[in-house]
N, C-alpha and C. Protein backbone atom coordinates (compact mmCIF):
# COMPACT_ATOMS: atom_id res chain seq x y z
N UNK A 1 67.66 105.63 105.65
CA UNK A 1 68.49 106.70 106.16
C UNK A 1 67.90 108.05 105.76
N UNK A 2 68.24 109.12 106.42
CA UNK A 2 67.51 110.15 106.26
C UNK A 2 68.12 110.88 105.02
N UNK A 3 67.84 111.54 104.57
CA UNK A 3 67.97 112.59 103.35
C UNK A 3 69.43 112.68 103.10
N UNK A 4 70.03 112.23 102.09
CA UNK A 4 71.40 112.37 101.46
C UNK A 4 71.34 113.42 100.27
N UNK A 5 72.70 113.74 100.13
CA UNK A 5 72.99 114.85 99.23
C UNK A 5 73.82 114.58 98.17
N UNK A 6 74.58 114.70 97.57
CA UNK A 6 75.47 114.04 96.85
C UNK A 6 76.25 115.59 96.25
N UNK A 7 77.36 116.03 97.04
CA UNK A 7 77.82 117.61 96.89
C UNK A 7 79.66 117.17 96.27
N UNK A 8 79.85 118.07 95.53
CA UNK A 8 81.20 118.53 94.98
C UNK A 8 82.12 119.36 96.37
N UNK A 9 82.58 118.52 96.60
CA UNK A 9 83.73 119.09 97.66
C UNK A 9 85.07 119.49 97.56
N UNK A 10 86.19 120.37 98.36
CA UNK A 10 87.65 120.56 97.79
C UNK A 10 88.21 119.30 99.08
N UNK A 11 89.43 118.96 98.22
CA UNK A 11 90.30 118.20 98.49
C UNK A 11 90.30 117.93 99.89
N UNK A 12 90.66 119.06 100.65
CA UNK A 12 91.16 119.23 102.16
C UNK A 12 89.72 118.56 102.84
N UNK A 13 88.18 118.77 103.07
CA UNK A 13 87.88 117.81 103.20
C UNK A 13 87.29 116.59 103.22
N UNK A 14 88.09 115.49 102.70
CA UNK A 14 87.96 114.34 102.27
C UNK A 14 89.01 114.17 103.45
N UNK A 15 89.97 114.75 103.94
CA UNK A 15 90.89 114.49 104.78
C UNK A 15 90.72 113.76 106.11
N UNK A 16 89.59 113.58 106.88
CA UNK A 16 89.43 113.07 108.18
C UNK A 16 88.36 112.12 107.67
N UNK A 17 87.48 111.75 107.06
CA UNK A 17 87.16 110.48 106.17
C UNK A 17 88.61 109.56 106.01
N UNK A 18 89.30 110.12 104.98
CA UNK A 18 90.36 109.46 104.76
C UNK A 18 91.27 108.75 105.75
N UNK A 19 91.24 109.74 106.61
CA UNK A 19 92.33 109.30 107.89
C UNK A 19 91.30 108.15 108.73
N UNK A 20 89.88 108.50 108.91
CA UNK A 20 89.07 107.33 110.13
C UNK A 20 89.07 106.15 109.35
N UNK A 21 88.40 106.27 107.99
CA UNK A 21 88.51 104.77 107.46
C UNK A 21 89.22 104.11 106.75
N UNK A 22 90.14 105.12 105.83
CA UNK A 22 91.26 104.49 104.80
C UNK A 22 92.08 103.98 105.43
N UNK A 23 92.81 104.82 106.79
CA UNK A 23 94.17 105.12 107.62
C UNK A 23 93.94 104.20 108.32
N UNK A 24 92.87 103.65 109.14
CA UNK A 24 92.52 103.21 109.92
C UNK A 24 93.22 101.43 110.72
N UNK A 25 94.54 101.45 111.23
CA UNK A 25 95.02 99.76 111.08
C UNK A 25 95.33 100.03 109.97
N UNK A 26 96.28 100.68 110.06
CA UNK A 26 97.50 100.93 108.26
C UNK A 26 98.85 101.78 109.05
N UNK A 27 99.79 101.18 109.03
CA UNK A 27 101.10 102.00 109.04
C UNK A 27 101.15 103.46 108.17
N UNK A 28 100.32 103.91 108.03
CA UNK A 28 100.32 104.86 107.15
C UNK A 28 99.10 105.94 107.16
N UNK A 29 99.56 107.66 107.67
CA UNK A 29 98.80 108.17 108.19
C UNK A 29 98.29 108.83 107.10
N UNK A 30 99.21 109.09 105.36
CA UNK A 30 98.80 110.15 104.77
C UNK A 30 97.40 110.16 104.24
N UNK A 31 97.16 111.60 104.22
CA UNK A 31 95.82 111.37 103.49
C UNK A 31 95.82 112.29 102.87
N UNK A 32 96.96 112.87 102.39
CA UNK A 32 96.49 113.63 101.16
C UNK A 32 97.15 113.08 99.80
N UNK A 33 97.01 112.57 98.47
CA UNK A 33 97.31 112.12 97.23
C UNK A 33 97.52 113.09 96.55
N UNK A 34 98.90 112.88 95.87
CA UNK A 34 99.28 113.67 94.85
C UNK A 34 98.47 114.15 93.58
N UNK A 35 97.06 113.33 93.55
CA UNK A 35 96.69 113.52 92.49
C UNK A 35 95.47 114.61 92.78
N UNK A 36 95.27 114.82 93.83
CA UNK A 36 94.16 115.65 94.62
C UNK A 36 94.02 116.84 93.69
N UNK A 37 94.97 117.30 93.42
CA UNK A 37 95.04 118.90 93.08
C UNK A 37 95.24 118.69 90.81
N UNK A 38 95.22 117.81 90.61
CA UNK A 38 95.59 117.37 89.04
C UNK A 38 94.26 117.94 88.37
N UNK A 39 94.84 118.53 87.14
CA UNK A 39 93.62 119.41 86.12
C UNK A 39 92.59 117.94 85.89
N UNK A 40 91.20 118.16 86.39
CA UNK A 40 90.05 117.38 85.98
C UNK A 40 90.12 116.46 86.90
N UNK A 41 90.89 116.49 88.32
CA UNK A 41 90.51 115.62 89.55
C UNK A 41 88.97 116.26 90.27
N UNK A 42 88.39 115.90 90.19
CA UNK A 42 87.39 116.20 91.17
C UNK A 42 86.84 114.93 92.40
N UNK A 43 86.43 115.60 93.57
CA UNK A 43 86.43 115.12 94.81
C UNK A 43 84.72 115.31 95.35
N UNK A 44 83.93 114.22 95.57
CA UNK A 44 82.60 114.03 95.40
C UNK A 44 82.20 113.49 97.48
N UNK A 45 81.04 114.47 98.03
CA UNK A 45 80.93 114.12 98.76
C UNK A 45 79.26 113.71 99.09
N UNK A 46 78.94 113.03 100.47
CA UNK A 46 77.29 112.93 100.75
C UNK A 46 77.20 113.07 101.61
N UNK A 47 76.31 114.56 102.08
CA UNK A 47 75.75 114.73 102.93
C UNK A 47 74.74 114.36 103.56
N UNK A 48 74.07 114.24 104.78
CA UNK A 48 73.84 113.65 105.60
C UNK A 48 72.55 115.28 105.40
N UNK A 49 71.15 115.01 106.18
CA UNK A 49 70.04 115.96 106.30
C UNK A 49 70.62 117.13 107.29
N UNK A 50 71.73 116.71 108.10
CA UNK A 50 71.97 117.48 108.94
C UNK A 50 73.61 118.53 108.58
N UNK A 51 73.67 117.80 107.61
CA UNK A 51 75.20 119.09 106.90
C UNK A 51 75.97 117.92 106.79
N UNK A 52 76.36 117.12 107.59
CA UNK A 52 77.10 116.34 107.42
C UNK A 52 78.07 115.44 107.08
N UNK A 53 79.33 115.65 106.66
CA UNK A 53 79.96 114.71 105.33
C UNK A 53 79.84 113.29 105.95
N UNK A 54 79.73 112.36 105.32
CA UNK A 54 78.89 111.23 105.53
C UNK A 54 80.10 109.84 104.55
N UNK A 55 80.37 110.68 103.45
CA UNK A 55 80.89 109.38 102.60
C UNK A 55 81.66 110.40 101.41
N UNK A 56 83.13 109.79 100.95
CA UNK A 56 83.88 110.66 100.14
C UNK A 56 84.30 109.93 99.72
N UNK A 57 85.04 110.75 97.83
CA UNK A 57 85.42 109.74 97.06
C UNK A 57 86.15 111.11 96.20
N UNK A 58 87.41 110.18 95.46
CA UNK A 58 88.39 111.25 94.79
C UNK A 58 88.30 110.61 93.55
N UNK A 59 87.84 111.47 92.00
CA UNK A 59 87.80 110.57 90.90
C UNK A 59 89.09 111.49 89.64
N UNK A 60 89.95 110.61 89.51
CA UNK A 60 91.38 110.98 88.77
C UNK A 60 91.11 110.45 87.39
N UNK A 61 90.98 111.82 86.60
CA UNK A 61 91.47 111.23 85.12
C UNK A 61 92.58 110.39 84.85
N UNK A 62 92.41 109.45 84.44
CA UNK A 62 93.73 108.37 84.27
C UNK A 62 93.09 106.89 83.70
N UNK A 63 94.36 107.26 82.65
CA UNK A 63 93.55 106.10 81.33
C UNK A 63 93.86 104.46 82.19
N UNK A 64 93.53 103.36 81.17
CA UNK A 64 93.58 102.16 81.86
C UNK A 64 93.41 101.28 80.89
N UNK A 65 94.72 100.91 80.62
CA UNK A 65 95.42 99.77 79.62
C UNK A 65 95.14 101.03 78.20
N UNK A 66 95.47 101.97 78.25
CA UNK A 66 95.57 103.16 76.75
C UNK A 66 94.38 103.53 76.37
N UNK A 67 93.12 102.91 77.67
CA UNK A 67 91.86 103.53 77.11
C UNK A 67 91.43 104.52 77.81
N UNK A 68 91.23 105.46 77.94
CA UNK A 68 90.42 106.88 78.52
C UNK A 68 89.87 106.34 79.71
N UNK A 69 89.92 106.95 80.64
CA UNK A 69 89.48 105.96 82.20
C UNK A 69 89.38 107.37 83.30
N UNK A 70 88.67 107.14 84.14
CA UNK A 70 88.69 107.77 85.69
C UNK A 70 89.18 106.72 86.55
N UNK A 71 89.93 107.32 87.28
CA UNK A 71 90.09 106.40 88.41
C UNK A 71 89.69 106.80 89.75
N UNK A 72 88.65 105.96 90.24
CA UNK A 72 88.46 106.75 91.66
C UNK A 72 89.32 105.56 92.59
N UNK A 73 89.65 107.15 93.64
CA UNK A 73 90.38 106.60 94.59
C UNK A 73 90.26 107.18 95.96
N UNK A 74 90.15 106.72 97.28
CA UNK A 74 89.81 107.56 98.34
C UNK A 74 88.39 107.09 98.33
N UNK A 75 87.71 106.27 98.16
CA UNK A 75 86.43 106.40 98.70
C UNK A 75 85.83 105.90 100.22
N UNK A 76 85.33 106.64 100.87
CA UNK A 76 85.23 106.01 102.24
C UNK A 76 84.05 106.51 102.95
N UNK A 77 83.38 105.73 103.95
CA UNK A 77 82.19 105.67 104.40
C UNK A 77 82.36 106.05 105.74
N UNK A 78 82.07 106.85 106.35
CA UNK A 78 81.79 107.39 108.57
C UNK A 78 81.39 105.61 108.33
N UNK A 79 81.70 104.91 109.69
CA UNK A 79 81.24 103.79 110.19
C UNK A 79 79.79 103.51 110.90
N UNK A 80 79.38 104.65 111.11
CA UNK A 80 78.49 104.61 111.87
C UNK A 80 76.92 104.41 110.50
N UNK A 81 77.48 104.96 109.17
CA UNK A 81 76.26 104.73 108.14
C UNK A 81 76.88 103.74 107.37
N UNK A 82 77.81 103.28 106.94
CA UNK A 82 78.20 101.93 106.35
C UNK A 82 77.15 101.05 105.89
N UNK A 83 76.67 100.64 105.04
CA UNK A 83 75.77 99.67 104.23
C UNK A 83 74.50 100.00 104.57
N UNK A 84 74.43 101.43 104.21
CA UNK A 84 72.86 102.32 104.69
C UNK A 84 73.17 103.15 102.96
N UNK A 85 73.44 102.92 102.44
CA UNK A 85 73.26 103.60 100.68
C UNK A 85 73.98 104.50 100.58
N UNK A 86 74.70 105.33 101.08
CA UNK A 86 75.72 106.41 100.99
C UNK A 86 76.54 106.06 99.75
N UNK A 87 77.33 104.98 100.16
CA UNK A 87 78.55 104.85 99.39
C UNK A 87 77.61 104.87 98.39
N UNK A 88 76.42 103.65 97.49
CA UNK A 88 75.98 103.80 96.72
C UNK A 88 75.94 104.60 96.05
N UNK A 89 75.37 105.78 96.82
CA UNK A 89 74.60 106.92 95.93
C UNK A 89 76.14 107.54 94.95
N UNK A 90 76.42 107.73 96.72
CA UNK A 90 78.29 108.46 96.05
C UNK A 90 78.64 107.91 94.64
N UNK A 91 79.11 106.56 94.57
CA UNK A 91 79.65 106.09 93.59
C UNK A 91 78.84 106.13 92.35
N UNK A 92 77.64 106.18 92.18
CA UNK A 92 76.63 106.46 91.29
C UNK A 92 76.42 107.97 90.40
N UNK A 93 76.97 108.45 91.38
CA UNK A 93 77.33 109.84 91.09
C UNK A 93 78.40 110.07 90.31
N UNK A 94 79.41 109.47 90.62
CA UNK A 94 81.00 109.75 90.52
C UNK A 94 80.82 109.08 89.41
N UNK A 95 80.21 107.96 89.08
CA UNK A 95 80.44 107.24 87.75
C UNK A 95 79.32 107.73 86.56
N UNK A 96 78.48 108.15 86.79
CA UNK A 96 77.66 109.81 85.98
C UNK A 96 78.74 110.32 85.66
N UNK A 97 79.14 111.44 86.53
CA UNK A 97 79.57 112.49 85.75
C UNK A 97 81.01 111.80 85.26
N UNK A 98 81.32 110.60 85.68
CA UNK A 98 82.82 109.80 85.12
C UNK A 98 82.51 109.69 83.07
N UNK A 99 81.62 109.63 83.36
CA UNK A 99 81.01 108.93 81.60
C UNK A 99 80.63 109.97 80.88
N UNK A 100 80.60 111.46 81.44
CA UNK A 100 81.16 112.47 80.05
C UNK A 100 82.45 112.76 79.79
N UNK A 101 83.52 111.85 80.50
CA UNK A 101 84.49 112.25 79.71
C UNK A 101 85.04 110.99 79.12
N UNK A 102 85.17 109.65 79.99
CA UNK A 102 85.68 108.62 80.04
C UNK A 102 84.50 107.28 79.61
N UNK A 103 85.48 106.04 79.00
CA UNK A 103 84.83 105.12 78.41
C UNK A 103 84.62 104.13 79.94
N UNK A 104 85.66 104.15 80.92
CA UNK A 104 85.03 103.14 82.11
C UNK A 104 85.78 103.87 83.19
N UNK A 105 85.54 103.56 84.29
CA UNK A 105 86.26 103.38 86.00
C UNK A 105 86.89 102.89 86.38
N UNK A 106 88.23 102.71 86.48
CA UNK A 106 88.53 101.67 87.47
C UNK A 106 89.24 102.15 89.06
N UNK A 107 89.37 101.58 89.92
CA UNK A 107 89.89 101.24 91.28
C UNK A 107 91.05 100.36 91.58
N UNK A 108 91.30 100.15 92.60
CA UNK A 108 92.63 99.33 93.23
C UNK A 108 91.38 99.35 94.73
N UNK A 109 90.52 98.36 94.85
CA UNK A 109 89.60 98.51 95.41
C UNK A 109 90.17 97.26 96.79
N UNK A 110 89.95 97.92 97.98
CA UNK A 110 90.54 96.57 99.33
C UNK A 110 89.58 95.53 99.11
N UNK A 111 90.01 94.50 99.46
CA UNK A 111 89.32 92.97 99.29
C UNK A 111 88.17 93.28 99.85
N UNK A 112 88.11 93.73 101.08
CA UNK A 112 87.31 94.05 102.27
C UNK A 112 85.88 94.62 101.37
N UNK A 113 86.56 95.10 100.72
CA UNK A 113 84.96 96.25 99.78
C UNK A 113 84.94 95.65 98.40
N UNK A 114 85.40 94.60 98.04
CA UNK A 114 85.60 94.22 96.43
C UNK A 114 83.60 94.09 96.56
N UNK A 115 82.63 92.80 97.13
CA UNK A 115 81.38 92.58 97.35
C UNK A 115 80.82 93.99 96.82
N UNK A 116 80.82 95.00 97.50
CA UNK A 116 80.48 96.43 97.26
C UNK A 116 80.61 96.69 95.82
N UNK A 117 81.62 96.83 95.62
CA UNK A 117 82.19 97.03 94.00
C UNK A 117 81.29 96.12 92.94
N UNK A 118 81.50 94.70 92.88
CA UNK A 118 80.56 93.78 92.23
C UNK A 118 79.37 94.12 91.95
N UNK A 119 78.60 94.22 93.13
CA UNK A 119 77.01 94.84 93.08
C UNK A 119 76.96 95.83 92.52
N UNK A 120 77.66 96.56 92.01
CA UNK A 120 77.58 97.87 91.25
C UNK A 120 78.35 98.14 90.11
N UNK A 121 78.59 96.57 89.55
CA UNK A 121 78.75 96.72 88.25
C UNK A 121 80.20 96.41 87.79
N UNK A 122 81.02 97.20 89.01
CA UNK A 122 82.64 96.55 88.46
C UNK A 122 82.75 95.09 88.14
N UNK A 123 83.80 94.79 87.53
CA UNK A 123 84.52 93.43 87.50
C UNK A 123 86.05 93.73 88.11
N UNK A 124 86.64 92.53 88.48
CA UNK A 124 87.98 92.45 88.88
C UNK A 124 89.03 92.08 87.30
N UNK A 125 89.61 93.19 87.81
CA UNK A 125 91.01 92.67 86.57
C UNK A 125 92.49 92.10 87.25
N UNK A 126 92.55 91.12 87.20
CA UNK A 126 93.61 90.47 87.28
C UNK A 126 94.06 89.97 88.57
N UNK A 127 95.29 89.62 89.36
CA UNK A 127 95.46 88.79 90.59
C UNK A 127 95.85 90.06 91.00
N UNK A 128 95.01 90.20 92.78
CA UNK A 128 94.97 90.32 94.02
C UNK A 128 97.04 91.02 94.77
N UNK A 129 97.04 91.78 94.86
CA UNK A 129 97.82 92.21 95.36
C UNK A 129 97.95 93.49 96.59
N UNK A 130 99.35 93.27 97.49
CA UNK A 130 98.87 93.59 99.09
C UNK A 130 99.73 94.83 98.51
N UNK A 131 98.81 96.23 99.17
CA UNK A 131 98.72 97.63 98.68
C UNK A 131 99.50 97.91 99.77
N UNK A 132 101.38 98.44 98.77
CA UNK A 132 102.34 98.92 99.50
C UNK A 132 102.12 100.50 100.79
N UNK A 133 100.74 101.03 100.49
CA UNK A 133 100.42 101.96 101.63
C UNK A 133 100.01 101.63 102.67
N UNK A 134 99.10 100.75 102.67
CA UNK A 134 98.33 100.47 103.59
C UNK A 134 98.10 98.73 104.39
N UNK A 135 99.57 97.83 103.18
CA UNK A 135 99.87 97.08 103.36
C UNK A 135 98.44 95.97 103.38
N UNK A 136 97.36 96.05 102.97
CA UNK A 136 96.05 95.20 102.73
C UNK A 136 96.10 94.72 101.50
N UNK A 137 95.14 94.16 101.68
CA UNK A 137 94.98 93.35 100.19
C UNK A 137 93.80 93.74 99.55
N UNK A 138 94.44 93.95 97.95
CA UNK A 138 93.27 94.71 97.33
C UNK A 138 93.64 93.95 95.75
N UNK A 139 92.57 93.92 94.83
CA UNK A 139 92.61 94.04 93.50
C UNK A 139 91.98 95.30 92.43
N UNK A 140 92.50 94.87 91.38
CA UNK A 140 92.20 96.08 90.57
C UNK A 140 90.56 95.45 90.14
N UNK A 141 89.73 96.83 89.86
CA UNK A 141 88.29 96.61 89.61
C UNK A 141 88.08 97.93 88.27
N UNK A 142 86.98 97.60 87.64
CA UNK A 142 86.60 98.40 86.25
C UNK A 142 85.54 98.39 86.20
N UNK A 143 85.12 98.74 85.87
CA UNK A 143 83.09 99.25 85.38
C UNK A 143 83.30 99.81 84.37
N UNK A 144 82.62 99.33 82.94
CA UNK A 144 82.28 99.93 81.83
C UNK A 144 81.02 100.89 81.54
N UNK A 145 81.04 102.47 81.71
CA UNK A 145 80.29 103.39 81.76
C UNK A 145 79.58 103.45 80.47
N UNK A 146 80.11 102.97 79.36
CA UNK A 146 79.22 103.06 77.67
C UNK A 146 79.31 101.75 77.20
């Protein structure tokens, strides 16, 4: 794929990412999260050679089981570059700068993308449950950053 970027973006947009692939075949149009705007949320995007937003991801301070944690949430790929390294890079990024503040990552990651997650290190914590937004099925996932 041609030249990716890996840029710090504001909240608003991650918004039409969110809506084509999160929203997408979900009773549920929102796409903006309460946690968007929270002291030390930051919102990570990849550009494309041509300007492009390409692939987005929202990473929330928020501990996990009382240990110091990011949680990313919102991450999503344009369909048209899907399993061309985007998400990669993205999440590679997000979990860098996740590990100067925090001991790991975790997600509430859709079944659909758990494979994705694996290859890059997460593990699954615990049984599989269908995500009251979007009504899919997802489990919780962690990656230990230290």
């Amino acid at each position: 794929m041609a030249e990716l970027t890996v840029v710090e973006i504001a909240a608003d947009e991650t918004h039409d990412l969110r809506l084509q692939v999160l929203r997408n075949d979900t009773p549920n149009a929102i796409v903006t999260f309460p946690e968007d705007a929270l002291p030390g949320t930051f919102h990570l995007g990849v550009r494309d050679a041509d300007g492009n937003l390409v692939a987005i991801s929202t990473w929330i301070p928020r501990p996990f089981h009382d240990e110091p944690g990011v949680q990313l949430r919102g991450m999503a790929t344009a369909p048209p570059v899907q399993g061309r390294g985007a998400g990669a890079i993205l999440l590679e990024a997000g979990c860098t700068r996740a590990a100067a503040t925090a001991a790991l990552v975790w997600a509430r990651a859709r079944d659909t993308a758990l494979e994705f997650y694996l290859r890059h290190g997460f593990v699954v914590d615990g049984e599989g449950f269908i995500d009251e937004q979007t009504l899919k099925p997802h489990h919780v996932i962690v990656r230990r950053l230290t």
